[in-house]
C-alpha atoms as a PDB file:
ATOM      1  CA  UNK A   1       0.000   0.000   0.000  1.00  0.00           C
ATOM      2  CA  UNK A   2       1.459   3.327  -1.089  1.00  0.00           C
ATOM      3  CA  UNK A   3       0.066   6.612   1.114  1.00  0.00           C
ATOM      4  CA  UNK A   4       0.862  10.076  -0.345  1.00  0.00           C
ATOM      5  CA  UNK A   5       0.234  13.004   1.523  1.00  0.00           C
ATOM      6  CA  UNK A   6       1.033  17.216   0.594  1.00  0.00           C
ATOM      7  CA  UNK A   7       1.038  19.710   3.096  1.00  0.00           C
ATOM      8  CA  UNK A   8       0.800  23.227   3.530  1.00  0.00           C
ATOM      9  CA  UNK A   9       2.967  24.530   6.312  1.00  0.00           C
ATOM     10  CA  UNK A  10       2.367  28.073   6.939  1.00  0.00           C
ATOM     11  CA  UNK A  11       5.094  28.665   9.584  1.00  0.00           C
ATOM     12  CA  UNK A  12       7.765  31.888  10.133  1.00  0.00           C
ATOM     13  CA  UNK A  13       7.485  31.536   6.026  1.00  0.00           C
ATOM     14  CA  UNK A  14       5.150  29.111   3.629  1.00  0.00           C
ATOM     15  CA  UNK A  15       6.510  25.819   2.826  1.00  0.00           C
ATOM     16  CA  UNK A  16       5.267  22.818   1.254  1.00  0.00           C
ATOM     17  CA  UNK A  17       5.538  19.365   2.614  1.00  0.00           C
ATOM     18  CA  UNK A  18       5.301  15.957   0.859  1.00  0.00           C
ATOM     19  CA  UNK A  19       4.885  12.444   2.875  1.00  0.00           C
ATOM     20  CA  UNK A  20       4.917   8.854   1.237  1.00  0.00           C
ATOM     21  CA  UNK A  21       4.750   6.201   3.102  1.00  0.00           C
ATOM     22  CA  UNK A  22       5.247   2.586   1.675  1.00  0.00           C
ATOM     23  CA  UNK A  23       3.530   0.158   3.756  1.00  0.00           C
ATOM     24  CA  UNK A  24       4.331  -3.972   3.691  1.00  0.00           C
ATOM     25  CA  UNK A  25       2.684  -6.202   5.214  1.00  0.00           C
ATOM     26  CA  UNK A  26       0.157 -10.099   5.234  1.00  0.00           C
ATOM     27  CA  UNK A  27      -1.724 -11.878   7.673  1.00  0.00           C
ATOM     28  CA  UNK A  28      -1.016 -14.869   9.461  1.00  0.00           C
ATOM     29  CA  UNK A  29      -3.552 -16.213  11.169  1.00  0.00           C
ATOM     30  CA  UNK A  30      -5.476 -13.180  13.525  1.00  0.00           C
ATOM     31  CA  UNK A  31      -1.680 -11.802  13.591  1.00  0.00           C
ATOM     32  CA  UNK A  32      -0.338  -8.938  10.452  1.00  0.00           C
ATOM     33  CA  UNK A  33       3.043  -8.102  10.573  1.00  0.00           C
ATOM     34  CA  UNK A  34       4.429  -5.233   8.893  1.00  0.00           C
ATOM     35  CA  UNK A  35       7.199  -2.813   7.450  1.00  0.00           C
ATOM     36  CA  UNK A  36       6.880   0.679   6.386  1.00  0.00           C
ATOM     37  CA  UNK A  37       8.671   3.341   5.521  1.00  0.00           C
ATOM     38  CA  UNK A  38       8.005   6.882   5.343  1.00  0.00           C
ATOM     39  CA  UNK A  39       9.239  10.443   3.803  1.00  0.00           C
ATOM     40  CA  UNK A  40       9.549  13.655   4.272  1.00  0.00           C
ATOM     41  CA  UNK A  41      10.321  16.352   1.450  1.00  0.00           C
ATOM     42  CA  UNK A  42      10.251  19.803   2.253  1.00  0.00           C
ATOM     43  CA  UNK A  43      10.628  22.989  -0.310  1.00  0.00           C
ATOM     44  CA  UNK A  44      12.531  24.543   2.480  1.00  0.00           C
ATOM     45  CA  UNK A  45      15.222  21.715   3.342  1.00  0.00           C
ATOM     46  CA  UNK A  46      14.536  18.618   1.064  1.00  0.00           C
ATOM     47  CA  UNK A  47      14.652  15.545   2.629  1.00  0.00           C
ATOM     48  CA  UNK A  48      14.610  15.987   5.801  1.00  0.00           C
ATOM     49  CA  UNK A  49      13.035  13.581   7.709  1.00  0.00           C
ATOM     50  CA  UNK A  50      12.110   9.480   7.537  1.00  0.00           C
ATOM     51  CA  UNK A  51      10.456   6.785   9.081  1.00  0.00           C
ATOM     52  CA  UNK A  52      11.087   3.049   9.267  1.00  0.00           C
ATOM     53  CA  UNK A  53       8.392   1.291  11.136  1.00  0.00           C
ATOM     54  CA  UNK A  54       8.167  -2.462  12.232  1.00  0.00           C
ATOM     55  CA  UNK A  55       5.103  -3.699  13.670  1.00  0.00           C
ATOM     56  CA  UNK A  56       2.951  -6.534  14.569  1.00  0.00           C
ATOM     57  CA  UNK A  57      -1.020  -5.845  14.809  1.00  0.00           C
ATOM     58  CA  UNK A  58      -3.011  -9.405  16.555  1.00  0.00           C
ATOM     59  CA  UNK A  59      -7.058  -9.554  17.271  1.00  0.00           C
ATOM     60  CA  UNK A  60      -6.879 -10.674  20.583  1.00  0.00           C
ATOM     61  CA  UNK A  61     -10.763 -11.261  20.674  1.00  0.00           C
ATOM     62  CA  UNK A  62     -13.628  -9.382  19.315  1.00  0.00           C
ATOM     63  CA  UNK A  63     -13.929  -6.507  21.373  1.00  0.00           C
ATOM     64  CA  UNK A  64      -9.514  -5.768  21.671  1.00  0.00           C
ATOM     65  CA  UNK A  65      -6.584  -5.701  19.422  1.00  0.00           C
ATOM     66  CA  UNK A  66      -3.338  -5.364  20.456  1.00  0.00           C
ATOM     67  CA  UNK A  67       0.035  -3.928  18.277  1.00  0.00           C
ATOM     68  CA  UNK A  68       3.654  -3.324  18.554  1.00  0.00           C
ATOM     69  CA  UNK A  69       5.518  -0.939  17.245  1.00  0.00           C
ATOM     70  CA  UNK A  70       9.597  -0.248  16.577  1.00  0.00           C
ATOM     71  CA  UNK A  71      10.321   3.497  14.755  1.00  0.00           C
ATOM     72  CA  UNK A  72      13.206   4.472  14.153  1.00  0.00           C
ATOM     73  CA  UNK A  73      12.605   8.335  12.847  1.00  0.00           C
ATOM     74  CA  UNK A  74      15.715  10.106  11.140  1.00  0.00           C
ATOM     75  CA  UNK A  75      15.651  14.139  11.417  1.00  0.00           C
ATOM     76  CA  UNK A  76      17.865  16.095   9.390  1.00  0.00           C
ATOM     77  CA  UNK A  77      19.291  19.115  11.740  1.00  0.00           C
ATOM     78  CA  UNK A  78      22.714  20.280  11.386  1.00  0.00           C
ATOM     79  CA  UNK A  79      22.959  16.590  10.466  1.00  0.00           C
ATOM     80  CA  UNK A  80      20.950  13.520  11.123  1.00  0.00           C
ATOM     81  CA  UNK A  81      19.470  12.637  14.646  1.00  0.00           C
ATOM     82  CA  UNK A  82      18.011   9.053  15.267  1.00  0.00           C
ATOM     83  CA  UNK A  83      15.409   8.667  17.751  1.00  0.00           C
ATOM     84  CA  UNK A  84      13.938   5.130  18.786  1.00  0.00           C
ATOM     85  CA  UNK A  85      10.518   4.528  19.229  1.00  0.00           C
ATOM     86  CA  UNK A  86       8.504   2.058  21.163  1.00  0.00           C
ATOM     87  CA  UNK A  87       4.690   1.820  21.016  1.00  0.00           C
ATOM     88  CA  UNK A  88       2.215  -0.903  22.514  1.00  0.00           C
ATOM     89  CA  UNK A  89      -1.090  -0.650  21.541  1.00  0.00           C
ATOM     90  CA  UNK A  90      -4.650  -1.570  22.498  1.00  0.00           C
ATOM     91  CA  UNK A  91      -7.709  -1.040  20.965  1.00  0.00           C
ATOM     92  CA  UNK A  92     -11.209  -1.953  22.595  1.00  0.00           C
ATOM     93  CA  UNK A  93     -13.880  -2.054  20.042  1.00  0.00           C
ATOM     94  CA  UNK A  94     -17.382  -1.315  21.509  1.00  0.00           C
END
């Protein structure tokens, strides 16, 4: 699944910002594992930022789902800072 996204950043000056993010991923069983990756190009500084997700969704039961999530985000100031992300999820379903 490809997901492009433009956006209008109207900051100290206007800029324009464009995300795609590439998404990977099947199902196994009630489980989906998944890679993605996602970027950022600016009109003021290029690229300048990106995403590499890995993640593992499972339907616990009807009513909750459950995910992990790695991230490993890359921003471009005065070089490139790595940050490391880790996300549990759960989602109850009324």
């Amino acid at each position: 699944m490809n997901r492009f996204h433009t956006e209008l950043r109207f900051r100290d000056n206007f800029s324009v910002r464009f995300r795609n993010k590439i998404i990977a991923g099947y199902n196994i069983g009630c489980s989906r594992p998944y890679l993605a990756e996602e970027i950022f190009i600016s009109t003021e500084e290029y690229l300048n930022t990106n995403r590499l997700y890995m993640g593992l969704d499972t339907k616990a039961s009807d009513a909750v789902n459950l995910g992990s999530l790695y991230l490993l985000q890359s921003d471009r100031r005065e070089g490139w800072i790595h940050k490391h992300i880790f996300e549990l999820k759960i989602k109850a379903v009324m």
